[in-house]
Protein backbone atom coordinates (compact mmCIF):
# COMPACT_ATOMS: atom_id res chain seq x y z
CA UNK A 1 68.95 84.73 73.42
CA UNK A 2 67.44 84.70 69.74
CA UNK A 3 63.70 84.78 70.45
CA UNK A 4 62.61 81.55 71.50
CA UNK A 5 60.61 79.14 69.28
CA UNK A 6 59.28 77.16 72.10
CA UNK A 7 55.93 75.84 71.93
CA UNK A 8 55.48 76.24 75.15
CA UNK A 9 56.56 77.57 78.25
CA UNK A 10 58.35 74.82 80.22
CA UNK A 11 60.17 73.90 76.73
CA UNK A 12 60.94 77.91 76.79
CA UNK A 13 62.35 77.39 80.59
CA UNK A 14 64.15 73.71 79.13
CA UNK A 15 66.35 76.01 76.93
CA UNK A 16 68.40 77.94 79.58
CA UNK A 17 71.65 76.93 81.58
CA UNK A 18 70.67 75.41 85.18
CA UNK A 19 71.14 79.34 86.80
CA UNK A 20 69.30 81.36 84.50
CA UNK A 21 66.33 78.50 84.50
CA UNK A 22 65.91 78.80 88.28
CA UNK A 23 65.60 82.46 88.23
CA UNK A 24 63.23 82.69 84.96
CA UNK A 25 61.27 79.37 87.15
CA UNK A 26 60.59 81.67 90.12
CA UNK A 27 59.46 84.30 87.86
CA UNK A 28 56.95 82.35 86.28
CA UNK A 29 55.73 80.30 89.75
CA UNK A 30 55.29 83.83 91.05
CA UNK A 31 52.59 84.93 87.76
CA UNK A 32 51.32 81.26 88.12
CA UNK A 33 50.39 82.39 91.97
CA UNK A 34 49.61 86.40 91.66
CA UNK A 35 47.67 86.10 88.34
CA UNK A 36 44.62 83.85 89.13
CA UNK A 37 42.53 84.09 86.13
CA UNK A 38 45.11 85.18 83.79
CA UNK A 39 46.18 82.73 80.67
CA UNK A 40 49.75 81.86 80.28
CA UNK A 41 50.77 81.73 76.47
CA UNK A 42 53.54 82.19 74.71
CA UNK A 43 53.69 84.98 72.27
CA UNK A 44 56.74 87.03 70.90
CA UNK A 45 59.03 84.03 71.88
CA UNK A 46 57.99 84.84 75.50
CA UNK A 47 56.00 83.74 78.43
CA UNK A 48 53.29 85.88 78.63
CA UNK A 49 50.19 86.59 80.81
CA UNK A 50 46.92 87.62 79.22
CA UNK A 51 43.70 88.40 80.49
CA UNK A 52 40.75 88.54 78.20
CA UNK A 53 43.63 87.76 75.21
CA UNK A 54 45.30 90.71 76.09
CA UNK A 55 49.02 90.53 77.52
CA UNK A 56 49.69 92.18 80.55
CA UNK A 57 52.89 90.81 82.17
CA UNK A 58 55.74 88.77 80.38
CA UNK A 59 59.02 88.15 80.78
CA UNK A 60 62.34 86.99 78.73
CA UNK A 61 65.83 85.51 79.63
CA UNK A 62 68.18 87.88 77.48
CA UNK A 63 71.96 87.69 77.28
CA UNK A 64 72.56 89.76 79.74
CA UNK A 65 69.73 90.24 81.80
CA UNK A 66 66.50 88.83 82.80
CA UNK A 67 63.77 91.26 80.99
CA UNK A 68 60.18 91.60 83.14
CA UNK A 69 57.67 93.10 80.72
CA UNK A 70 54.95 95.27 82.57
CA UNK A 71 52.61 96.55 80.48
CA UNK A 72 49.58 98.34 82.55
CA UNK A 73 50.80 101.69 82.23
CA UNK A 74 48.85 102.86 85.48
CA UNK A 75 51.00 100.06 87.37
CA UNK A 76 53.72 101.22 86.84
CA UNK A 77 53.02 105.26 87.26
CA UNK A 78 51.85 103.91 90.80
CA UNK A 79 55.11 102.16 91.57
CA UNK A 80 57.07 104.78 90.16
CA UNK A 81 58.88 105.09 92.84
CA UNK A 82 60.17 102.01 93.58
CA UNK A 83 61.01 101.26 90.06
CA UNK A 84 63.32 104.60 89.59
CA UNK A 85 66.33 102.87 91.45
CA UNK A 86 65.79 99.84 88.53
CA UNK A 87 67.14 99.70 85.18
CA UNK A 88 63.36 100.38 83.41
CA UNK A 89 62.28 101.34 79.84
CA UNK A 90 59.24 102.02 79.01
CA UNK A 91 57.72 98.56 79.67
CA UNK A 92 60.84 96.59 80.34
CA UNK A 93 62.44 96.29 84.09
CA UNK A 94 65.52 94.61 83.47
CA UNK A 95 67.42 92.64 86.13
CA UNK A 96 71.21 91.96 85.43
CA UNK A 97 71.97 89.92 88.55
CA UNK A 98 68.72 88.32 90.58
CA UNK A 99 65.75 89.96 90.24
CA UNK A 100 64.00 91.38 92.86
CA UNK A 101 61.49 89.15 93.66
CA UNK A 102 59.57 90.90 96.38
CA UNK A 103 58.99 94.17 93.66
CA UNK A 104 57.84 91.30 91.03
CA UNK A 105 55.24 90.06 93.72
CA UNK A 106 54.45 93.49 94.15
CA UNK A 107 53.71 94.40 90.77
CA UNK A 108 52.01 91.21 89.79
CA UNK A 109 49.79 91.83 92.98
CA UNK A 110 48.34 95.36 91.22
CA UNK A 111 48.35 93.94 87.71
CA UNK A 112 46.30 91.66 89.27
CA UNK A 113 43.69 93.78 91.34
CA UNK A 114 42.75 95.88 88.37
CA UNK A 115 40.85 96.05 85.34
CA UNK A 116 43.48 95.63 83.05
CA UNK A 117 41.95 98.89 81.04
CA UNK A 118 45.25 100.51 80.98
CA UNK A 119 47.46 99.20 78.41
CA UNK A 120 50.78 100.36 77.12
C-alpha cells in the first residue's frame, strides 16, 4: 500500500480488503486495550501510539505483510528471544500470514509498563 492519506484511523482500517481489515482491526483493539494512556494518531500514513507526543508502537498493512512498528529499543532487547524466530528489522516485525497475536499482547504489555525513555 502507498502510504495512507487517511485522516484517521478507522478511515485508514476502511481502505483494506475485508481479510487484511480484520487482522490490522485486532491489531489496533489490542493497543486500544494494552496502551491505557497512550494517544492514537496517525502519523507517517500509519496508526500510531504516542505517549507524551512521542510514538512508541505503530503498525501498517503493506503489500505483502502486515508491518508492527516497535520502537522502545529496551523492549525489544528484552524479548529478543522470542522475536529471533520472526521476520524483524530494526524496528519493524513483519507478519506475512496472521500475526501473532499473543507476542503483540506481549510486547504492547512492556511498552506499556515502562517509561517510554528508550527510544529507537
Amino acid at each position: 500500500m502507498v502510504q495512507s492519506k487517511a485522516p484517521d484511523v478507522a478511515a485508514y482500517l476502511a481502505e483494506f480488503p475485508q481479510d487484511r481489515r480484520e487482522a490490522l482491526t485486532r491489531l489496533r483493539d489490542l493497543c486500544l486495550q494494552e496502551l491505557p494512556g497512550f494517544t492514537e494518531v496517525m502519523a507517517y500514513g500509519m496508526p500510531v501510539y504516542e505517549r507524551d507526543g512521542t510514538g512508541e508502537v505503530a503498525f501498517a498493512g503493506q503489500k505483502q505483510y502486515i508491518s508492527f512498528y516497535l520502537l522502545r529499543s529496551d523492549v525489544r532487547a528484552a524479548f529478543a528471544d522470542r522475536l529471533a524466530s520472526h521476520d524483524m528489522g530494526k524496528g519493524c516485525l513483519r507478519f506475512r500470514k496472521e500475526p501473532d497475536y499473543e507476542l503483540v499482547r506481549d510486547l504492547l504489555r512492556a511498552t506499556a509498563s515502562g517509561d517510554g525513555a528508550v527510544i529507537c
